[in-house]
C-alpha atoms as a PDB file:
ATOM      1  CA  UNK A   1      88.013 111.427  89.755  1.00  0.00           C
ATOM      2  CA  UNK A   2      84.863 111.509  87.759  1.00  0.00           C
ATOM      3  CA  UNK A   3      84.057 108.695  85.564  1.00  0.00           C
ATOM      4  CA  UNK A   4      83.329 109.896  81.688  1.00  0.00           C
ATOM      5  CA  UNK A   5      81.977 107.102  78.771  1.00  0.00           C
ATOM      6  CA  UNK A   6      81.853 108.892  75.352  1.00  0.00           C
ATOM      7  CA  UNK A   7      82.934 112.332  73.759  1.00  0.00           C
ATOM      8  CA  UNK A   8      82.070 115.110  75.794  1.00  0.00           C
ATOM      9  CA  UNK A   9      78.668 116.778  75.194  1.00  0.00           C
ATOM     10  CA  UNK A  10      80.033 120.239  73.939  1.00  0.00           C
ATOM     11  CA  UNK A  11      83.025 120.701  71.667  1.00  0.00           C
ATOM     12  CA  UNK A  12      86.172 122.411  73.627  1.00  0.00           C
ATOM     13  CA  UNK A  13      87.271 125.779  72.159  1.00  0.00           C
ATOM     14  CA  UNK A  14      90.842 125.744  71.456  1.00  0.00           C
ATOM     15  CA  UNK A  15      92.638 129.131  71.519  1.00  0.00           C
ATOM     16  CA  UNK A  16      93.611 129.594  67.976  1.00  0.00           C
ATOM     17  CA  UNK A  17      96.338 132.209  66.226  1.00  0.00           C
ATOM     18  CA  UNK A  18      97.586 133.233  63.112  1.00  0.00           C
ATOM     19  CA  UNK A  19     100.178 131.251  61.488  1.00  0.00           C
ATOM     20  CA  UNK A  20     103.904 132.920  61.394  1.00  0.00           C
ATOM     21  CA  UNK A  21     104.902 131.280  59.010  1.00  0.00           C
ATOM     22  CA  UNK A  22     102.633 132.424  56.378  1.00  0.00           C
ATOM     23  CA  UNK A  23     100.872 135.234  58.664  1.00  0.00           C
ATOM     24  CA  UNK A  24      97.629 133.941  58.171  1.00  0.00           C
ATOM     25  CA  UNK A  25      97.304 133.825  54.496  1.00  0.00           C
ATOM     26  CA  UNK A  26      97.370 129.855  54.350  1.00  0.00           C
ATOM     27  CA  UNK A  27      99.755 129.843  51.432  1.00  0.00           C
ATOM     28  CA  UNK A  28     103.576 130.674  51.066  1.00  0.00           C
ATOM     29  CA  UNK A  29     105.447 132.345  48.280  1.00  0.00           C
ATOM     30  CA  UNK A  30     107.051 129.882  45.782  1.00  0.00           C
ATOM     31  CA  UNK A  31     109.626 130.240  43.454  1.00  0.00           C
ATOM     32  CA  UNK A  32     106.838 130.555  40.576  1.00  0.00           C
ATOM     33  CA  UNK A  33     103.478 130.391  42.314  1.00  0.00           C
ATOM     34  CA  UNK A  34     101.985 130.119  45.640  1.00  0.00           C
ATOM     35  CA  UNK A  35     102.265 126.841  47.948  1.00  0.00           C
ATOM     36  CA  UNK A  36      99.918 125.444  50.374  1.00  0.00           C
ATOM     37  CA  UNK A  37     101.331 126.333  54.014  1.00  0.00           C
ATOM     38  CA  UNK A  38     102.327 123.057  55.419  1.00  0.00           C
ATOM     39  CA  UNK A  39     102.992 124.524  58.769  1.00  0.00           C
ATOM     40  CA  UNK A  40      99.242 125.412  59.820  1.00  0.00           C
ATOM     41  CA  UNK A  41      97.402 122.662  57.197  1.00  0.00           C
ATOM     42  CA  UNK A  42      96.914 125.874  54.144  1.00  0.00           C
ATOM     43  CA  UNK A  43      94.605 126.692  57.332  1.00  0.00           C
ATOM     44  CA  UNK A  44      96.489 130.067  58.545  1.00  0.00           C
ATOM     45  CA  UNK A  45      95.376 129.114  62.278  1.00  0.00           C
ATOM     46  CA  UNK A  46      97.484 127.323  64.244  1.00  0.00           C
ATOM     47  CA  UNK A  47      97.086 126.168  68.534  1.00  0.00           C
ATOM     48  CA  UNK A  48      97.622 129.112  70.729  1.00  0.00           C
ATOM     49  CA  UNK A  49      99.621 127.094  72.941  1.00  0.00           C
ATOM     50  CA  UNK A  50     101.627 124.799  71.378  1.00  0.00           C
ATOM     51  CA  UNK A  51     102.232 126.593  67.400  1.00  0.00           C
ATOM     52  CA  UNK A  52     101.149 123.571  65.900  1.00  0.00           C
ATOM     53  CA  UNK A  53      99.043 122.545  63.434  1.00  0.00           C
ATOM     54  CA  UNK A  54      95.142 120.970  64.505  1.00  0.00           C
ATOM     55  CA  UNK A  55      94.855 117.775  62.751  1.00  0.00           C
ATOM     56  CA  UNK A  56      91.674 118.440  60.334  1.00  0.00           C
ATOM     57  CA  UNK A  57      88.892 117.416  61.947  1.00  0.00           C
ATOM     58  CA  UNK A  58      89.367 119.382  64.940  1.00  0.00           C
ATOM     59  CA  UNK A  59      90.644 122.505  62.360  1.00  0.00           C
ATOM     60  CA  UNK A  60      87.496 122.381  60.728  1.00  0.00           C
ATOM     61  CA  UNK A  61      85.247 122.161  64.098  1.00  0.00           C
ATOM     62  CA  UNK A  62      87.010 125.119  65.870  1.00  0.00           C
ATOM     63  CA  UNK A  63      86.580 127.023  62.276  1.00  0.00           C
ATOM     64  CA  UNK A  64      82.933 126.513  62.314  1.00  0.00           C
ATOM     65  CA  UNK A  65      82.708 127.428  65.940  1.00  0.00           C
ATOM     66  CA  UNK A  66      84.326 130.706  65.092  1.00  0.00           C
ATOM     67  CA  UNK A  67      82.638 131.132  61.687  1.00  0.00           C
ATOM     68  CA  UNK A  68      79.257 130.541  64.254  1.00  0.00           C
ATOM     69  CA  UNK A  69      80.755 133.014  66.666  1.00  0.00           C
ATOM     70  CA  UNK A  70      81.443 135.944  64.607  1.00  0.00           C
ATOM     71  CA  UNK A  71      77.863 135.246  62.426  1.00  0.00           C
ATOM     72  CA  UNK A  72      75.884 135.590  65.706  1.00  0.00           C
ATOM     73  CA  UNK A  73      78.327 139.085  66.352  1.00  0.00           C
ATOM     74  CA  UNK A  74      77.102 140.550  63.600  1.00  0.00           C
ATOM     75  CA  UNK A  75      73.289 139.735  63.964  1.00  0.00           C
ATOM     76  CA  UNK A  76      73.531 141.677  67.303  1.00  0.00           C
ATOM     77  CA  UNK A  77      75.246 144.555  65.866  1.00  0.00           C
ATOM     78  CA  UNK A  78      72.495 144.408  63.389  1.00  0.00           C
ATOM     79  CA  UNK A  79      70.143 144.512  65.209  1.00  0.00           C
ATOM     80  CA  UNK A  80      71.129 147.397  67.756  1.00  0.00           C
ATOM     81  CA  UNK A  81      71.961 149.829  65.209  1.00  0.00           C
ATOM     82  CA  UNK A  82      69.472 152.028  64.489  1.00  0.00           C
ATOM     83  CA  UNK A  83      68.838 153.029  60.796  1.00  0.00           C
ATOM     84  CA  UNK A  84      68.464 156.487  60.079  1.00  0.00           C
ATOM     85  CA  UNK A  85      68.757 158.662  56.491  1.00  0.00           C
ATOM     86  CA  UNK A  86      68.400 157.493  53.016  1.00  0.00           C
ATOM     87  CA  UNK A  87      68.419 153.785  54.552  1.00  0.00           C
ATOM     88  CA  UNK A  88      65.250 154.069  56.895  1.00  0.00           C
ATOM     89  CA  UNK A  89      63.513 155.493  54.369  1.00  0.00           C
ATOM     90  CA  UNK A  90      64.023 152.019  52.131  1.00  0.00           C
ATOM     91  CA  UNK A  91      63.321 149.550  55.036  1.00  0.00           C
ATOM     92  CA  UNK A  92      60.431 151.055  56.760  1.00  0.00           C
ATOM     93  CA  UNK A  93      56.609 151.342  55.286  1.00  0.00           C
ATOM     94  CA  UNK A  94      55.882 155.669  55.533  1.00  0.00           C
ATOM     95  CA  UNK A  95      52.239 154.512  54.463  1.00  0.00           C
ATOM     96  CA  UNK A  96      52.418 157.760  52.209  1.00  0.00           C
ATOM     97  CA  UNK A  97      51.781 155.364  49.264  1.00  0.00           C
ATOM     98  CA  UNK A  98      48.465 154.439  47.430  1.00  0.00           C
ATOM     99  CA  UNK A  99      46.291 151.949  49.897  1.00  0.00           C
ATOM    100  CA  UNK A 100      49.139 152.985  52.557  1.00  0.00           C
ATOM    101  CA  UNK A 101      52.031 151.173  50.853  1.00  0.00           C
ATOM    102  CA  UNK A 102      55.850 152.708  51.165  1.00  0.00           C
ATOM    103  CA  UNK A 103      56.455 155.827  49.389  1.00  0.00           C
ATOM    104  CA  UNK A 104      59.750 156.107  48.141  1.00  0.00           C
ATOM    105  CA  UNK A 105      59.603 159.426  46.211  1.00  0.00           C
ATOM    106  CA  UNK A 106      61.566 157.497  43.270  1.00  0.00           C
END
């Protein structure tokens, strides 16, 4: 058994899922208004494996690490698709302009 002092260097991902109880939506239907879900926190993610709530801290960690996950996703598929049409034409210099500036044709 290896010994370990301290938290670990690199924060475990938990498996997270969508809440039944409110499906996700972090709030339940009242009588009058909407409530704060108190099965998942008002969080709509609860643990994959157990169906319980994270306490807080760790809620708000695995969120980020998501949030950071799905951010970085969407940079890439930035990034390898190619603009074409009306778009290109915006975003990349022509050099048709005066002293070989973008022309437009606005």
């Amino acid at each position: 058994m290896k010994k370990s002092h301290g938290p670990a260097f690199r924060a475990a991902r938990i498996k997270l899922t969508r809440c039944s109880a409110c499906r996700g939506r972090a709030v339940v239907q009242g009588v009058f208004h909407d409530l704060p879900c108190d099965r998942c926190n008002a969080s709509g993610w609860v643990s994959a494996e157990a169906g319980e709530a994270l306490p807080l801290d760790v809620l708000v960690t695995q969120l980020s690490l998501r949030l950071q996950a799905a951010e970085q996703q969407i940079e890439q598929l930035k990034r390898s698709v190619p603009m074409n049409g009306p778009t290109a034409q915006y975003t990349q210099n022509n050099r048709r302009g005066a002293g070989g500036t973008n022309y437009t044709g606005d």
